[in-house]
PDB file of N, CA and C in Angstrom:
ATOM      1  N   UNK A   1      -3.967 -12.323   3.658  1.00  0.00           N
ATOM      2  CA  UNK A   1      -4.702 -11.284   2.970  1.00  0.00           C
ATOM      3  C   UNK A   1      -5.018 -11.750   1.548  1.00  0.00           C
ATOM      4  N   UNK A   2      -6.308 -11.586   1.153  1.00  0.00           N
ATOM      5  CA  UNK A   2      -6.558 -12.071  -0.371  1.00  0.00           C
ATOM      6  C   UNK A   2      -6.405 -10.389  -1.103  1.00  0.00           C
ATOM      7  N   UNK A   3      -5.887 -10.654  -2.355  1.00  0.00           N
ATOM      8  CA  UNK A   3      -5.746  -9.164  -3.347  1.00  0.00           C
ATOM      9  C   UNK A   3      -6.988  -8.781  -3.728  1.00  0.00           C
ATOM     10  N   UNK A   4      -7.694  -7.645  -3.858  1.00  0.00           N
ATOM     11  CA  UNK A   4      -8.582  -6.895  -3.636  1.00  0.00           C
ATOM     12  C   UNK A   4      -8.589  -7.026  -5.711  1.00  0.00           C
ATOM     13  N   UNK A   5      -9.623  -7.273  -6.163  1.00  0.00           N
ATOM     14  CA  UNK A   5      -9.784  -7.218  -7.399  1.00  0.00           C
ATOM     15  C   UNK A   5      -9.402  -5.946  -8.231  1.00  0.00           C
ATOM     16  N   UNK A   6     -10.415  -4.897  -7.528  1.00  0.00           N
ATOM     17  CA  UNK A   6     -10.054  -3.292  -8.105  1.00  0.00           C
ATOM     18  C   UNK A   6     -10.936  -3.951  -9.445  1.00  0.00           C
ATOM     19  N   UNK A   7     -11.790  -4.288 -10.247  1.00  0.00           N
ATOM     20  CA  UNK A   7     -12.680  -4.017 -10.952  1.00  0.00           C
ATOM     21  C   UNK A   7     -12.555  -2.709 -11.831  1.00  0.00           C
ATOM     22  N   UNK A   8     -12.864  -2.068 -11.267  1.00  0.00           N
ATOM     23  CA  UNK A   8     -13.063  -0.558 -11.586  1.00  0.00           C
ATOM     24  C   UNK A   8     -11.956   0.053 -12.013  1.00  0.00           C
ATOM     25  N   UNK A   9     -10.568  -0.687 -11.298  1.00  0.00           N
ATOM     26  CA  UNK A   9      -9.608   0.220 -11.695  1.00  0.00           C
ATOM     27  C   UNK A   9      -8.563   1.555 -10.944  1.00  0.00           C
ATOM     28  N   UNK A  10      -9.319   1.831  -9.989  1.00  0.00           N
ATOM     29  CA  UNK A  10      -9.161   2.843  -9.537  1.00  0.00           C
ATOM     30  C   UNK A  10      -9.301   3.353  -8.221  1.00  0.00           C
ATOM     31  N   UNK A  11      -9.579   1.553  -7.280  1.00  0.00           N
ATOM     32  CA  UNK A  11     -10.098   1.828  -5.690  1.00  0.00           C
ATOM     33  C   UNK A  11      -8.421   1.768  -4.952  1.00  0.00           C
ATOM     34  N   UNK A  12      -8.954   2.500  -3.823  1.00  0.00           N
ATOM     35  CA  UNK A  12      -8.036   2.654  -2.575  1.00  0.00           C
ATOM     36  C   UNK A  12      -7.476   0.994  -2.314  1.00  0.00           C
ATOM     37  N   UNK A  13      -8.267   0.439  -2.560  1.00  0.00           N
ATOM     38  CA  UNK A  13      -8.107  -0.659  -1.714  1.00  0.00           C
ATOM     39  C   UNK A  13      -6.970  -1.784  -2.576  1.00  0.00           C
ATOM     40  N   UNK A  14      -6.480  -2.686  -1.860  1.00  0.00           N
ATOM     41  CA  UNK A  14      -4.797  -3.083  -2.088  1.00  0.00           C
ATOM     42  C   UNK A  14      -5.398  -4.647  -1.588  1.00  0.00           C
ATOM     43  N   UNK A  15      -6.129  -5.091  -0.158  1.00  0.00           N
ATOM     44  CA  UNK A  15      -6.212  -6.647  -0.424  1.00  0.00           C
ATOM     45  C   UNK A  15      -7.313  -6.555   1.125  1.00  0.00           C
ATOM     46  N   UNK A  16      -7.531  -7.824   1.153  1.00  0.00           N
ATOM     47  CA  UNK A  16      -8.807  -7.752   2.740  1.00  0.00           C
ATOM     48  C   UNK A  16      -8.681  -9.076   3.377  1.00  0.00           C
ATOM     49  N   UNK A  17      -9.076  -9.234   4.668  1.00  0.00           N
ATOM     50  CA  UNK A  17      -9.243 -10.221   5.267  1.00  0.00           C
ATOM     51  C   UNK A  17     -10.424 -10.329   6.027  1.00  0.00           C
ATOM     52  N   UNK A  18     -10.857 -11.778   5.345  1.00  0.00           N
ATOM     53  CA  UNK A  18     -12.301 -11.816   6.233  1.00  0.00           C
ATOM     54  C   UNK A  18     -12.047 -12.774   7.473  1.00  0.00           C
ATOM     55  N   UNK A  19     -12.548 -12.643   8.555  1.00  0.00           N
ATOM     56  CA  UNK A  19     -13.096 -13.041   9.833  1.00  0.00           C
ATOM     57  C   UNK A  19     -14.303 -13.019  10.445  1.00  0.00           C
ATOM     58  N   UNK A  20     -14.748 -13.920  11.367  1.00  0.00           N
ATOM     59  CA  UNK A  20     -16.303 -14.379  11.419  1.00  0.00           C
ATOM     60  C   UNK A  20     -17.016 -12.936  11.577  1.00  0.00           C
ATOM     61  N   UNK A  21     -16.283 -11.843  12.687  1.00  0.00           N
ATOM     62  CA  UNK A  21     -17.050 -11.184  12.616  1.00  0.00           C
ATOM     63  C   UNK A  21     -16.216  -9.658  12.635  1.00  0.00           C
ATOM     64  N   UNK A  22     -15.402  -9.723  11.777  1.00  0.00           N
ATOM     65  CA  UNK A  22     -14.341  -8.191  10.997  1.00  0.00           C
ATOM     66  C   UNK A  22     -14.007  -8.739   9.506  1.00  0.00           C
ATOM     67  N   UNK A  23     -13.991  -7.399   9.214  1.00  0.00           N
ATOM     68  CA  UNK A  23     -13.154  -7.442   7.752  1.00  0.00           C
ATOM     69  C   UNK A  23     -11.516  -6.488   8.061  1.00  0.00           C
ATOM     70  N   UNK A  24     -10.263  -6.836   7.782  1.00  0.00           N
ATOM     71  CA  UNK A  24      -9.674  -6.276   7.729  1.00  0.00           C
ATOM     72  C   UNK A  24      -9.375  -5.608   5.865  1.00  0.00           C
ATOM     73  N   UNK A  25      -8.904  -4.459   5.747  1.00  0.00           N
ATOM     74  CA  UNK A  25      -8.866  -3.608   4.843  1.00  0.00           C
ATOM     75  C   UNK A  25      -7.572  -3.351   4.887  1.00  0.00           C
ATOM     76  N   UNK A  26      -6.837  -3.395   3.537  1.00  0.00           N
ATOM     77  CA  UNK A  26      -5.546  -2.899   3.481  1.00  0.00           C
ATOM     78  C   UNK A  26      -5.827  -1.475   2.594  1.00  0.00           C
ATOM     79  N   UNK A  27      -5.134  -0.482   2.787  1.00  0.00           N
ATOM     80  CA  UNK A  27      -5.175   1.017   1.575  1.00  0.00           C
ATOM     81  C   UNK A  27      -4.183   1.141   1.198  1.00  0.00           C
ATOM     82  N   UNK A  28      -3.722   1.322  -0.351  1.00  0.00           N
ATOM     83  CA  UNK A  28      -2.937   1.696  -0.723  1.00  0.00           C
ATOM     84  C   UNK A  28      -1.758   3.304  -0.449  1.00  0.00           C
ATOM     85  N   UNK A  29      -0.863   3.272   0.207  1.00  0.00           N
ATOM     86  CA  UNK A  29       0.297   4.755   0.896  1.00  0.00           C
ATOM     87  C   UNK A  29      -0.832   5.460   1.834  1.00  0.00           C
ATOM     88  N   UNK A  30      -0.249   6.212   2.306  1.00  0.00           N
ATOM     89  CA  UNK A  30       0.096   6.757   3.537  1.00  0.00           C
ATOM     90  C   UNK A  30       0.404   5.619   4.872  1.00  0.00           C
ATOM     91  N   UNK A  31       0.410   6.016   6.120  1.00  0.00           N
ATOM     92  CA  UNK A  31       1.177   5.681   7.371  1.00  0.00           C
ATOM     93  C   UNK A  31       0.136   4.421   7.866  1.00  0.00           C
ATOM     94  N   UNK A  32      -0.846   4.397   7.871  1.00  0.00           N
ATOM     95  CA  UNK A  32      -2.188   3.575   8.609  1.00  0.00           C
ATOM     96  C   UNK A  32      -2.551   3.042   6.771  1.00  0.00           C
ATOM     97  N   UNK A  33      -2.047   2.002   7.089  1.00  0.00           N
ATOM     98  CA  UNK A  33      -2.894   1.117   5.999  1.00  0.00           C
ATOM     99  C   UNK A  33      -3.997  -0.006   5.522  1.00  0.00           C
ATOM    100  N   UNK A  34      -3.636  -0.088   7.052  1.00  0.00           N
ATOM    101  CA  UNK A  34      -4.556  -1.469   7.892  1.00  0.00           C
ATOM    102  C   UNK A  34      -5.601  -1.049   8.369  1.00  0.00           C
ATOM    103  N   UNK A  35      -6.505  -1.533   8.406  1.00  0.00           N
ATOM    104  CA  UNK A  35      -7.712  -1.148   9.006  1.00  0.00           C
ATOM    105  C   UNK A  35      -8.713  -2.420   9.392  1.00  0.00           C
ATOM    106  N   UNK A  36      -8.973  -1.969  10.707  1.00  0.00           N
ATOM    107  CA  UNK A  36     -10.081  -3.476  11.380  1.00  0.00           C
ATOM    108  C   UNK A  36     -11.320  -3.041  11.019  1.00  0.00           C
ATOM    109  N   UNK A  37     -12.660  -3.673  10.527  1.00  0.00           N
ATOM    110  CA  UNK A  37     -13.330  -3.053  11.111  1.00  0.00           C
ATOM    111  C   UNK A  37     -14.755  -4.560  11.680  1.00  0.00           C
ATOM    112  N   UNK A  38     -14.994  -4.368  12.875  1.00  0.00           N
ATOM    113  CA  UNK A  38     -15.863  -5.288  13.444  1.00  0.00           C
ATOM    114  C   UNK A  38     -16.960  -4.837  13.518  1.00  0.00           C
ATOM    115  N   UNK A  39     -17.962  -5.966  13.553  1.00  0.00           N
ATOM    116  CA  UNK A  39     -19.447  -5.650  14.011  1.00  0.00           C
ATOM    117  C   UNK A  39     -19.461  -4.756  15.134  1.00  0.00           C
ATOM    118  N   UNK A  40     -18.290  -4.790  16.041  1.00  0.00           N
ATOM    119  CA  UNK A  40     -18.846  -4.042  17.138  1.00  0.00           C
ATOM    120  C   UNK A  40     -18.693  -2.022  16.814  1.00  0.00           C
ATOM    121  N   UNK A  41     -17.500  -2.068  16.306  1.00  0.00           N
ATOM    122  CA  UNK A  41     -17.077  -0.748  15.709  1.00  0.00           C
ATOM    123  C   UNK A  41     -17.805  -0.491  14.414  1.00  0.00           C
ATOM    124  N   UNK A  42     -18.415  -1.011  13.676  1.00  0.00           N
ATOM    125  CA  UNK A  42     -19.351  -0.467  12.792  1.00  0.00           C
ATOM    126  C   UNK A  42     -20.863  -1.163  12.412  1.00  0.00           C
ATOM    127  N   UNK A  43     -20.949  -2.114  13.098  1.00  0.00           N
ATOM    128  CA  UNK A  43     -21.929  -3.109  12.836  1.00  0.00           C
ATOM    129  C   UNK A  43     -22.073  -4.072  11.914  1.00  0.00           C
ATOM    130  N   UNK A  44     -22.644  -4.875  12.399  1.00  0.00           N
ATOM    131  CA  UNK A  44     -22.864  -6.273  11.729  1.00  0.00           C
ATOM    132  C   UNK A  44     -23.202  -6.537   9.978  1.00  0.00           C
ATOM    133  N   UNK A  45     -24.430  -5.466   9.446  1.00  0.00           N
ATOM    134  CA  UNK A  45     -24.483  -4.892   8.554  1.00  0.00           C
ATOM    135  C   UNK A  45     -23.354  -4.249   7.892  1.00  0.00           C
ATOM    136  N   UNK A  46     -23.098  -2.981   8.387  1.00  0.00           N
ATOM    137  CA  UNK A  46     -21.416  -2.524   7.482  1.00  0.00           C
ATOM    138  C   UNK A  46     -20.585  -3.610   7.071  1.00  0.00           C
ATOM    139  N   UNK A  47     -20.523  -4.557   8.425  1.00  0.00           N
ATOM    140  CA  UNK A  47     -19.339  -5.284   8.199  1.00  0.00           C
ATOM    141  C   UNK A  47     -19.895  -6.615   7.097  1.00  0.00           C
ATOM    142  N   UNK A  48     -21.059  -6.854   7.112  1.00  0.00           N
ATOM    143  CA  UNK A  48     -21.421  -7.894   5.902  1.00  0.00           C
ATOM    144  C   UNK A  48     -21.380  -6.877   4.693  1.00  0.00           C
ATOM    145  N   UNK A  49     -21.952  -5.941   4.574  1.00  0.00           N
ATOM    146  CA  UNK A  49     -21.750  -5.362   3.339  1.00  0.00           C
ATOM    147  C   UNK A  49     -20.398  -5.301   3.116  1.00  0.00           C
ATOM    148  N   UNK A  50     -19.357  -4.748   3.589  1.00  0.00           N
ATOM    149  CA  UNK A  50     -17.934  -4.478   3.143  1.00  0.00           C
ATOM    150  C   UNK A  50     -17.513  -5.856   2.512  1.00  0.00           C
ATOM    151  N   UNK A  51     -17.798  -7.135   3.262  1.00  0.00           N
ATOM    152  CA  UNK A  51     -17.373  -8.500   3.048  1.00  0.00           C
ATOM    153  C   UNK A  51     -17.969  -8.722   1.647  1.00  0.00           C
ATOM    154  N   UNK A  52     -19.252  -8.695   1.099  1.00  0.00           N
ATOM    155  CA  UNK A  52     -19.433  -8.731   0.003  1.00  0.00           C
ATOM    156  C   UNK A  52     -19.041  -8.337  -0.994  1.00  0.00           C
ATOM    157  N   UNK A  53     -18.948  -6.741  -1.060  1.00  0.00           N
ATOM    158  CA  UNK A  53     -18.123  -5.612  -1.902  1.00  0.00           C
ATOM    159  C   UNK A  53     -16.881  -6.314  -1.996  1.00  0.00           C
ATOM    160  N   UNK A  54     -15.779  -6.604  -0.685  1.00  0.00           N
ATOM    161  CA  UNK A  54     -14.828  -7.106  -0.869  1.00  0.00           C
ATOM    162  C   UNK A  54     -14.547  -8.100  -2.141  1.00  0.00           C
ATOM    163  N   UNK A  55     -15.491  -8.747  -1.793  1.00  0.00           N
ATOM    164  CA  UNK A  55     -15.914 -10.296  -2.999  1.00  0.00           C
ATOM    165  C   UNK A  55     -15.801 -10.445  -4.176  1.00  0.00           C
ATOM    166  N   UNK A  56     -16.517  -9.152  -3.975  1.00  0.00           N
ATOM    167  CA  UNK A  56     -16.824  -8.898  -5.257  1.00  0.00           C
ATOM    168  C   UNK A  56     -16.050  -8.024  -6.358  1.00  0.00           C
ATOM    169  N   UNK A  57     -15.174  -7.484  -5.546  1.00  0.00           N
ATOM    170  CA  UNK A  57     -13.861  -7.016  -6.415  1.00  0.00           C
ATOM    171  C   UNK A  57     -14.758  -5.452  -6.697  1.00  0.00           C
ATOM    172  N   UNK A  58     -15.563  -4.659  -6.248  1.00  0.00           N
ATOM    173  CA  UNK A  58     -16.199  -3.800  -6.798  1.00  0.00           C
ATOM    174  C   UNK A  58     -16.771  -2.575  -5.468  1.00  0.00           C
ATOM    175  N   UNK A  59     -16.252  -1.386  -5.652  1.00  0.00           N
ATOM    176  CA  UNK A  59     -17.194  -0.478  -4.642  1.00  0.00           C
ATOM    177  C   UNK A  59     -16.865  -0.344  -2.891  1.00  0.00           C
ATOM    178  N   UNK A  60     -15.529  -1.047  -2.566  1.00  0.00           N
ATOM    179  CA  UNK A  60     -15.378  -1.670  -1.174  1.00  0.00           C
ATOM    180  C   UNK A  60     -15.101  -0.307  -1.065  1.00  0.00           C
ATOM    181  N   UNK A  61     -13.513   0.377  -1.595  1.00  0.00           N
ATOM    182  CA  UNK A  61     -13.741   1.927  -1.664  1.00  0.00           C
ATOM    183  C   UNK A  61     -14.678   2.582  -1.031  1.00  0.00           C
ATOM    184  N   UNK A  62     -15.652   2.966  -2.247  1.00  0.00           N
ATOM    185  CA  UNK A  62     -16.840   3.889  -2.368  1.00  0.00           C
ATOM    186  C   UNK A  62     -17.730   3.747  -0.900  1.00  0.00           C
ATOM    187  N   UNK A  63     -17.439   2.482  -0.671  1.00  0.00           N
ATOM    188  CA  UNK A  63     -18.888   2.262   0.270  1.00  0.00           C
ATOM    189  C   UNK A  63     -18.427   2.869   1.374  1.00  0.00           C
ATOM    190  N   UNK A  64     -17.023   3.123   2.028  1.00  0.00           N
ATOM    191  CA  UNK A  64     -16.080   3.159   3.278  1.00  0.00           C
ATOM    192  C   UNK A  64     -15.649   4.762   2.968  1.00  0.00           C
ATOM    193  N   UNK A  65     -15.701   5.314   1.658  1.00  0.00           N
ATOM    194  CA  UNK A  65     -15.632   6.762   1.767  1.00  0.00           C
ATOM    195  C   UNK A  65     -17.180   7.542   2.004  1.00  0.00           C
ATOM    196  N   UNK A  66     -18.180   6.765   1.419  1.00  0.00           N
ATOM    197  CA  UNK A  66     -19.054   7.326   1.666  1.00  0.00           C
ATOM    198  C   UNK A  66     -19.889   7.314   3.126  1.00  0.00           C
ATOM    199  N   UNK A  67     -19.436   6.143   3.484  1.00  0.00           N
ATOM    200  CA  UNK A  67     -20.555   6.024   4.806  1.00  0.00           C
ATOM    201  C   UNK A  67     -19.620   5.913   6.488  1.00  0.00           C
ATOM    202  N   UNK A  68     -18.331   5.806   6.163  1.00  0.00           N
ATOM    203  CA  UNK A  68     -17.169   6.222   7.098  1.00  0.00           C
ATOM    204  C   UNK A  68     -17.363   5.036   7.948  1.00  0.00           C
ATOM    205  N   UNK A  69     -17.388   4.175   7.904  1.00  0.00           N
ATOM    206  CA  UNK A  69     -17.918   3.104   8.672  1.00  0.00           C
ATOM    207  C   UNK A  69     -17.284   3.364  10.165  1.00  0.00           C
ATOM    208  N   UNK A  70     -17.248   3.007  11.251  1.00  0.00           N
ATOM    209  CA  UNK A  70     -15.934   2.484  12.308  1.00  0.00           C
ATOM    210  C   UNK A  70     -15.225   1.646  12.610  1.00  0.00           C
ATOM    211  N   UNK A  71     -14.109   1.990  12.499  1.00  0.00           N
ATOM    212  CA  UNK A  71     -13.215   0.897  12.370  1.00  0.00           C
ATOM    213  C   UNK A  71     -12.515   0.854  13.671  1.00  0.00           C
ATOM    214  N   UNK A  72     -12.266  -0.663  14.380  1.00  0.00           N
ATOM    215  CA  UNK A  72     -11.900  -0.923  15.755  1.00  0.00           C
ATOM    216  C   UNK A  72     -10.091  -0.530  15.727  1.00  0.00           C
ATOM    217  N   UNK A  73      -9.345  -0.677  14.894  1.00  0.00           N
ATOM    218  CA  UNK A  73      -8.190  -0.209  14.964  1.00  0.00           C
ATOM    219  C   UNK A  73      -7.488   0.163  13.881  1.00  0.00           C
ATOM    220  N   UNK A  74      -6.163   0.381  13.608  1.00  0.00           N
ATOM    221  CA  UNK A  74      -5.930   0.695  12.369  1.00  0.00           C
ATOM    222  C   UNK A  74      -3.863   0.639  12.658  1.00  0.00           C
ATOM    223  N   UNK A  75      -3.573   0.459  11.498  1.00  0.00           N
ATOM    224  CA  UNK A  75      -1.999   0.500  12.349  1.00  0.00           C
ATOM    225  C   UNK A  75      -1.568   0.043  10.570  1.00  0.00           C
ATOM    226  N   UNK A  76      -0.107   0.021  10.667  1.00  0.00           N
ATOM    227  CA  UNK A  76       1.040  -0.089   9.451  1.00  0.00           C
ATOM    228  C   UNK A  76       1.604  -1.159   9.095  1.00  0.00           C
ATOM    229  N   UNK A  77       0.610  -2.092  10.277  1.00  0.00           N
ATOM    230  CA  UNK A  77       0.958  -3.556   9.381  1.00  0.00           C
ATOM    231  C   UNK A  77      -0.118  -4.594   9.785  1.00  0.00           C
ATOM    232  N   UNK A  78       0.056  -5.327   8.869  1.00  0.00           N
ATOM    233  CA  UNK A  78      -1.473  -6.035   9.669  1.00  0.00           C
ATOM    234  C   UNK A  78      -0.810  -7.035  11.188  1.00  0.00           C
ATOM    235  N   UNK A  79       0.316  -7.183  11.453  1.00  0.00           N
ATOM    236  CA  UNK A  79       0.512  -7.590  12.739  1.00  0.00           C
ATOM    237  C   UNK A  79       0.525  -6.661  14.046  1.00  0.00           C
ATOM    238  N   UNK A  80       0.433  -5.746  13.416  1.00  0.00           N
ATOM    239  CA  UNK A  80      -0.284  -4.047  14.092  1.00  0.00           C
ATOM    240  C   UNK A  80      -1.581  -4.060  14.470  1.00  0.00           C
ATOM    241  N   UNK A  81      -2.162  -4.313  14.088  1.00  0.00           N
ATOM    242  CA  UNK A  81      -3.709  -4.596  14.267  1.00  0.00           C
ATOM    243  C   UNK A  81      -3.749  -5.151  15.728  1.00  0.00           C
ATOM    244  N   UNK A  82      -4.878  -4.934  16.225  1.00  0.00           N
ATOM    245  CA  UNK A  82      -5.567  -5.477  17.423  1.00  0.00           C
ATOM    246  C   UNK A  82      -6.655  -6.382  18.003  1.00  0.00           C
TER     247      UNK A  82
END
């Protein structure tokens, strides 16, 4: 997992992992912290945009509260994941 910049200061987000074609998402507390999300569960698009945002240390948050992407699994650790 690489550490999530937080820029801003103030995002959900804690660190990410990129893969050819998912981003995994870590969130800072509660139970589900992990989160997959693939081209197939949100598309190819979402999932390049999130990868960038990721990058970029800026908005990965915002973009995933605002547009709810789908995410293929989700679980409490990333060896939880699927």
């Amino acid at each position: 997992m690489e550490p999530y910049r937080n820029l801003s200061g103030t995002s959900g987000v804690v660190a990410y992992q990129l893969g050819d074609d998912y981003i995994i998402v870590q969130f800072n507390g509660g139970a589900d912290t992990f989160y997959k999300y693939t081209h197939t569960s949100a598309g190819s698009a979402a999932v390049g945009t999130m990868k960038s945002l990721a990058q970029q240390g800026y908005g990965l948050n915002t973009y995933i509260s605002k547009n709810q992407p789908g995410y293929s699994s989700k679980a409490s650790s990333l060896t939880g994941l699927r």
